[in-house]
N, C-alpha and C. Protein backbone atom coordinates (compact mmCIF):
# COMPACT_ATOMS: atom_id res chain seq x y z
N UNK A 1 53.31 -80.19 23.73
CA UNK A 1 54.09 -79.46 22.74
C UNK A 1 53.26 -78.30 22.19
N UNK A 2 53.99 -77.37 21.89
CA UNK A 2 53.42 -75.97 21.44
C UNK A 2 54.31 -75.86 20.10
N UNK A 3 53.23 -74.40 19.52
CA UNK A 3 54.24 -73.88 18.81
C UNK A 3 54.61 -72.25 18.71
N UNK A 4 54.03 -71.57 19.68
CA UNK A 4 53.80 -70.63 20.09
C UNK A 4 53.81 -70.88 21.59
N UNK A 5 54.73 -69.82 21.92
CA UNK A 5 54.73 -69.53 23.10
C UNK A 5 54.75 -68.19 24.05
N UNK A 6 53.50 -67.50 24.30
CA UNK A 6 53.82 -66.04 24.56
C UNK A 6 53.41 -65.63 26.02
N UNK A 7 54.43 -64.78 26.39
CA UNK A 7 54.76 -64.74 27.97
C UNK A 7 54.57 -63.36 28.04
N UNK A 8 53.67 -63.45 28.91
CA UNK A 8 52.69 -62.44 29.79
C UNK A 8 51.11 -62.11 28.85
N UNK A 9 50.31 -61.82 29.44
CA UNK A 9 48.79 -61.94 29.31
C UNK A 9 48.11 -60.18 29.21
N UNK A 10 48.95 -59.25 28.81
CA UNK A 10 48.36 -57.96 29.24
C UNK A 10 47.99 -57.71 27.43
N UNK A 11 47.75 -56.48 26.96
CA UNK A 11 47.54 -56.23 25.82
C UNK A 11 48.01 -56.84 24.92
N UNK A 12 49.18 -56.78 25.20
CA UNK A 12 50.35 -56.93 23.90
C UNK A 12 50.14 -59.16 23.85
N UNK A 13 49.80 -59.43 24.71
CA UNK A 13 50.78 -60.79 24.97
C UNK A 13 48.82 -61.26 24.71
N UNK A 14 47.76 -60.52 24.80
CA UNK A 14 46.16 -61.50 24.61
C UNK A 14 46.34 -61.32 23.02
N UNK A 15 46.80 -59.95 22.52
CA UNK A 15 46.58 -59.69 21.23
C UNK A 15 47.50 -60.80 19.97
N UNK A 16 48.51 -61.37 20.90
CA UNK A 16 49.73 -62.27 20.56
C UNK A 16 49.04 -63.63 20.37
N UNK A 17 48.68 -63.84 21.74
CA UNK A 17 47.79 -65.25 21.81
C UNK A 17 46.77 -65.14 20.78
N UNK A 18 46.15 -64.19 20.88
CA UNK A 18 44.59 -64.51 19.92
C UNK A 18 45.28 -64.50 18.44
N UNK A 19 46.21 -64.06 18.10
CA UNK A 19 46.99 -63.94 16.43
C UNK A 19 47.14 -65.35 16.24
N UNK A 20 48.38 -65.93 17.09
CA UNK A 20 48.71 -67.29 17.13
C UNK A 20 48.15 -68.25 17.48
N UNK A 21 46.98 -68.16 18.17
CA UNK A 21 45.77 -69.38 18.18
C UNK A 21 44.75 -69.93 17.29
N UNK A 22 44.86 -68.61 16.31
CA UNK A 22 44.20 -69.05 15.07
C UNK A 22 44.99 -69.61 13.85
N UNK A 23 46.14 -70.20 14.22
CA UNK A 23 47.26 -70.77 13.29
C UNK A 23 47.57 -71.84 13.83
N UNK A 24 48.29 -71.92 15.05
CA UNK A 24 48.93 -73.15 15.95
C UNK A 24 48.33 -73.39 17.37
N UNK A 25 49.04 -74.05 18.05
CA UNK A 25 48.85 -74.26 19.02
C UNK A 25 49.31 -73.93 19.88
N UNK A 26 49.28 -72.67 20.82
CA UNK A 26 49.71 -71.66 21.81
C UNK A 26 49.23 -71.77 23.30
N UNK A 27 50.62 -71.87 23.81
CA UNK A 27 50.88 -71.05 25.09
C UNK A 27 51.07 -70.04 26.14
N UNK A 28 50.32 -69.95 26.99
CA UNK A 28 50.63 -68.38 27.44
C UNK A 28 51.24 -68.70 28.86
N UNK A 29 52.60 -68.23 29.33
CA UNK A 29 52.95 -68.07 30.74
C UNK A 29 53.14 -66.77 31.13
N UNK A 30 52.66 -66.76 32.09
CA UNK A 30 52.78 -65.77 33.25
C UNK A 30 52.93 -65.99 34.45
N UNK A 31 53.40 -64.87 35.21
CA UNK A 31 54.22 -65.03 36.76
C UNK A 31 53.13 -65.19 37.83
N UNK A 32 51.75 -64.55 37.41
CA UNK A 32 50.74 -64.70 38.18
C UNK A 32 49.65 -65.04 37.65
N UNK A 33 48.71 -66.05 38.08
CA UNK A 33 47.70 -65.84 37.19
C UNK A 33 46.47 -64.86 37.65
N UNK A 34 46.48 -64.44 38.88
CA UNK A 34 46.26 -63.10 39.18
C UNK A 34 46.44 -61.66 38.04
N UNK A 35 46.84 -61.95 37.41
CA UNK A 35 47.59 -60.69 36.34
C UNK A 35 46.72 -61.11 34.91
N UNK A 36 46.00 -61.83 34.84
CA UNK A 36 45.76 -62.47 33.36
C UNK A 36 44.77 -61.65 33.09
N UNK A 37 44.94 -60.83 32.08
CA UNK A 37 43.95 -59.50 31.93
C UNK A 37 43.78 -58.64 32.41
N UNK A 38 44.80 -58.09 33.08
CA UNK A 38 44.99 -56.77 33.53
C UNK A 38 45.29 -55.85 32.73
N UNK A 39 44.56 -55.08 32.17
CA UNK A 39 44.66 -54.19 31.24
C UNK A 39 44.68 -52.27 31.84
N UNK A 40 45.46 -52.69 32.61
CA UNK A 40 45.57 -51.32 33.21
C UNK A 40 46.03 -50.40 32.11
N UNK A 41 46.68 -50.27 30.91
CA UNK A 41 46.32 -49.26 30.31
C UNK A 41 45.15 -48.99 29.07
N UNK A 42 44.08 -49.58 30.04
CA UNK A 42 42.51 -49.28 29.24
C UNK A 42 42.40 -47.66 29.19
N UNK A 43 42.74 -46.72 30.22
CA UNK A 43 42.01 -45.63 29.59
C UNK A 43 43.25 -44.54 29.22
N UNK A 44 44.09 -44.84 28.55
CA UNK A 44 44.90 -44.43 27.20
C UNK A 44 44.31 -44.94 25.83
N UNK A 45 43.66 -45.82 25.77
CA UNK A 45 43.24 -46.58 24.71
C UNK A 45 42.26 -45.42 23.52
N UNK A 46 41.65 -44.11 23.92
CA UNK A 46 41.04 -43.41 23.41
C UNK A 46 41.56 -42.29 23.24
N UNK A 47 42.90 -42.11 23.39
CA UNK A 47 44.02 -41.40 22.74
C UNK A 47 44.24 -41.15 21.35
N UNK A 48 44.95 -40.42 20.90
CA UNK A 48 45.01 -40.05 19.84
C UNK A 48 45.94 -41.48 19.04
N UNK A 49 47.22 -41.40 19.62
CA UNK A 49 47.69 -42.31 19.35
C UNK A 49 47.22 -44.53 18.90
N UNK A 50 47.01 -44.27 20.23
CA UNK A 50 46.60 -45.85 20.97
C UNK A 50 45.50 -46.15 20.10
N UNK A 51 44.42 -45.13 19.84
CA UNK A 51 42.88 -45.52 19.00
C UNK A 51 43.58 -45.94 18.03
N UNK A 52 44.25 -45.65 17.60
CA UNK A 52 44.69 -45.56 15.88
C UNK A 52 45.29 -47.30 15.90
N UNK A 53 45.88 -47.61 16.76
CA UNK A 53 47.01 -48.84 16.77
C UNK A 53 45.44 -49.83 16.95
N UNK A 54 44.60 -49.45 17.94
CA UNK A 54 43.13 -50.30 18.70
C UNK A 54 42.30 -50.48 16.87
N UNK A 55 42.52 -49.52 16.19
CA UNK A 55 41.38 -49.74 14.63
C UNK A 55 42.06 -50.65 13.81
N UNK A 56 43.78 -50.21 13.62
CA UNK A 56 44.67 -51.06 12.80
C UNK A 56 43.76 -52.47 13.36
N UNK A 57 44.51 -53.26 14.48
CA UNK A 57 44.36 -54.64 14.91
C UNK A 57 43.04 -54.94 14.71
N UNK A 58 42.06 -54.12 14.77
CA UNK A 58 40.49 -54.40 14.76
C UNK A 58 40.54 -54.94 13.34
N UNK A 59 41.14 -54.13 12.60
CA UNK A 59 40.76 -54.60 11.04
C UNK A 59 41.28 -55.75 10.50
N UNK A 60 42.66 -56.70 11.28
CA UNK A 60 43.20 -57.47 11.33
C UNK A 60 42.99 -58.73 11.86
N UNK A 61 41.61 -58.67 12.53
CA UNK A 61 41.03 -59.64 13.65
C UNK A 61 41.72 -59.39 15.20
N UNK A 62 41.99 -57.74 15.72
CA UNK A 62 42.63 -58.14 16.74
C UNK A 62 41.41 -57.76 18.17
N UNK A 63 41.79 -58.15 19.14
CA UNK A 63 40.77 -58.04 20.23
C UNK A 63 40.78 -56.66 21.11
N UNK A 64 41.96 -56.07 20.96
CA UNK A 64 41.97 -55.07 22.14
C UNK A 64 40.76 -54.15 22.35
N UNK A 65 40.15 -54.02 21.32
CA UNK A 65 39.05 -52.31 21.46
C UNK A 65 38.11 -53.33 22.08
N UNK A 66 37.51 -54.44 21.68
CA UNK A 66 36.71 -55.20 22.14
C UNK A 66 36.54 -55.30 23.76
N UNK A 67 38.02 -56.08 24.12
CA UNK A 67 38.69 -56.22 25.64
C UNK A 67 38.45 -55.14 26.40
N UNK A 68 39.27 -53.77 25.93
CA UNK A 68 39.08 -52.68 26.62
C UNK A 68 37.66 -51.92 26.96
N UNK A 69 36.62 -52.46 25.94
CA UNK A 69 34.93 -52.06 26.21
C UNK A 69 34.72 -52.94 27.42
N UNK A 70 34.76 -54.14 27.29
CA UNK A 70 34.70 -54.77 28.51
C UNK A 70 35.20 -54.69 29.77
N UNK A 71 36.11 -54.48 29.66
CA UNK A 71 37.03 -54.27 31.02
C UNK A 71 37.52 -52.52 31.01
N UNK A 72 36.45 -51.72 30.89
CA UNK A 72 36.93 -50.14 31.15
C UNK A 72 36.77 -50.36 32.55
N UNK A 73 37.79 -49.03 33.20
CA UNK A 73 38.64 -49.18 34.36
C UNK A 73 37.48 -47.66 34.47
N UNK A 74 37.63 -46.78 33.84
CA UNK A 74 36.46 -45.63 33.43
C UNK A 74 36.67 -44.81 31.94
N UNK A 75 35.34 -44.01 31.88
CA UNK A 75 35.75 -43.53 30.32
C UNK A 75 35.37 -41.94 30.50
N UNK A 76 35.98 -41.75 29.88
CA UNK A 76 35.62 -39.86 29.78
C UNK A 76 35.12 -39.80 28.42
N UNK A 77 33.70 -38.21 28.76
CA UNK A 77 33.33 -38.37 27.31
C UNK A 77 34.06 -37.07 27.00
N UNK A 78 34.33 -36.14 25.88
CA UNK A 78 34.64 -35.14 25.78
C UNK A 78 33.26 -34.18 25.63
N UNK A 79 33.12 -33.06 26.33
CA UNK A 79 31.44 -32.44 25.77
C UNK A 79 31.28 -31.81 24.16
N UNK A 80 30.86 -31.69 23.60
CA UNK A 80 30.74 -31.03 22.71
C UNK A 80 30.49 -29.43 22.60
N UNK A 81 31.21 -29.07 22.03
CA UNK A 81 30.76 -27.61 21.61
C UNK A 81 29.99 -27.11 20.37
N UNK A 82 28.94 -26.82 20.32
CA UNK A 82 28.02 -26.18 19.37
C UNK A 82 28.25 -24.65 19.36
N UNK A 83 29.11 -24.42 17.86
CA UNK A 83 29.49 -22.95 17.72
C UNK A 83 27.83 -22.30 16.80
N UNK A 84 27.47 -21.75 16.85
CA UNK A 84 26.16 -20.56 16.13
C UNK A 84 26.60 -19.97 15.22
């Protein structure tokens, strides 16, 4: 018996599990377990947008910025410009 039950394992569904595992007792199904952490959209994550949603959950106890350091797919740096 569960009391949580969250289906599929990608961002949305680890960030789900890790919320609800620190309350009840949770389930995760998925179609493959081949797929369990596939975070193929790791390098959107340093977007303008996505960072912002990655700090919210951070401050909330959530895992993604963590996950996505670990499992970068690759990272771009931007160069800096030094104006005189």
């Amino acid at each position: 018996m569960y009391d949580v039950v969250v289906v599929g394992c990608g961002h949305a569904g680890i960030e789900a599990a890790n919320a609800s595992n620190k309350l009840v007792k949770t389930a995760i199904v998925v179609a493959d377990q081949q797929d369990v952490g596939k975070l193929s959209c790791n390098p959107s994550i340093g977007g303008l947008t996505k960072s912002q949603l990655v700090c919210e959950l951070t401050c909330v106890g959530g895992i993604m910025g963590l996950l996505a350091d670990k499992s970068a797919t690759h990272i771009d740096l931007i160069p800096t410009i030094i104006f005189q």
